[in-house]
Protein backbone atom coordinates (compact mmCIF):
# COMPACT_ATOMS: atom_id res chain seq x y z
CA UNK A 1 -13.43 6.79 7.84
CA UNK A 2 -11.66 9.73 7.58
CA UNK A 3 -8.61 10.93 5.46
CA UNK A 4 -5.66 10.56 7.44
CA UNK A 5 -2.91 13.80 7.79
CA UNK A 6 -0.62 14.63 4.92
CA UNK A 7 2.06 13.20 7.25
CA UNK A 8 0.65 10.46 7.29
CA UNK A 9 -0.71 9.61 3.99
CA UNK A 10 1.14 7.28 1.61
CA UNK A 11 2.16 8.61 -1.93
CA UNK A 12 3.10 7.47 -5.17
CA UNK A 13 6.89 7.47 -6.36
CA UNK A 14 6.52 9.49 -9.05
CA UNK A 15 3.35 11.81 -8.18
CA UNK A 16 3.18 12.26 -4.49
CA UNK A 17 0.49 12.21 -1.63
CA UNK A 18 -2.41 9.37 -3.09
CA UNK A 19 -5.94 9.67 -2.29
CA UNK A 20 -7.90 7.50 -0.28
CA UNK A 21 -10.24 5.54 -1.86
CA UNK A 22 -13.84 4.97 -0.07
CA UNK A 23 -14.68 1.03 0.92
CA UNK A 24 -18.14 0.49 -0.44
CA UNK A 25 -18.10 -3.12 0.75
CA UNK A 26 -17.91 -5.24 4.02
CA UNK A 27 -15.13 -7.03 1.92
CA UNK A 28 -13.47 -3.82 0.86
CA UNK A 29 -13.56 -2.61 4.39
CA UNK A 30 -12.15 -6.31 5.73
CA UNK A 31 -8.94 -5.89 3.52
CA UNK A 32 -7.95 -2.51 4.69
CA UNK A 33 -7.21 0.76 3.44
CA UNK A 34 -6.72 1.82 -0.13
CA UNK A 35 -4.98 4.58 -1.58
CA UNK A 36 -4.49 6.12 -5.52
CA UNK A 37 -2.32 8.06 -7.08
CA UNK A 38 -4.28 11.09 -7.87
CA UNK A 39 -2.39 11.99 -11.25
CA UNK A 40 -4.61 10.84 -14.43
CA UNK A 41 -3.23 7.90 -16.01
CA UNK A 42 -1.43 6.55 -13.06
CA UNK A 43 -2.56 3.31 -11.76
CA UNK A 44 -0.38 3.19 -8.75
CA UNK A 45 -2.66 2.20 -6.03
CA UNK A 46 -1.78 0.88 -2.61
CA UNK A 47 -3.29 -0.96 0.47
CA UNK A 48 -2.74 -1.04 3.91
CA UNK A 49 -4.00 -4.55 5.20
CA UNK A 50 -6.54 -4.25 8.11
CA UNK A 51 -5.53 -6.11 11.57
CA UNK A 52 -8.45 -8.61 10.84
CA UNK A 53 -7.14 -9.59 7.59
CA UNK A 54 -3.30 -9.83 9.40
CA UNK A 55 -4.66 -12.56 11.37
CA UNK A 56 -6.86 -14.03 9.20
CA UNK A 57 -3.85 -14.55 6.97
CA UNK A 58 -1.40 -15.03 9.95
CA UNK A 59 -4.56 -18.41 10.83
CA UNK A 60 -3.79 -19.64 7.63
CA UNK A 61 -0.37 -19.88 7.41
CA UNK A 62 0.33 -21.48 10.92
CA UNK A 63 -3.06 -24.00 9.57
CA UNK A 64 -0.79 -24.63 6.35
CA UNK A 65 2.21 -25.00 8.17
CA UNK A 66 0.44 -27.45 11.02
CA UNK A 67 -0.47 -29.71 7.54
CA UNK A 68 2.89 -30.46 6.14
């Protein structure tokens, strides 16, 4: 995957653009997207959700909701 544009990379609050951080996992890849903040001693860290994890969570929810 590559790094997306500085236009369109998220940033932290405080510290600006974040870094993307590599998937080194099937199950890191299935969740989405993860950014850091780059400065040292920030944990801010942020994740864009993948479209199959949107549905699988949009399955369970209309599953939970068919149950009550």
């Amino acid at each position: 995957m590559s790094e997306p544009s500085p236009a369109a990379q998220p940033g932290c609050d405080r510290h600006g653009p974040m870094t993307l951080r590599t998937s080194t996992t099937r199950e890191q890849a299935f969740c989405g997207t993860w950014y850091d903040c780059r400065y040292p001693g920030c944990r801010t860290s942020l994740l864009v959700p993948s479209a199959a994890l949107k549905d699988q969570l949009a399955q369970q929810a209309a599953a939970l909701a068919a149950s009550a």
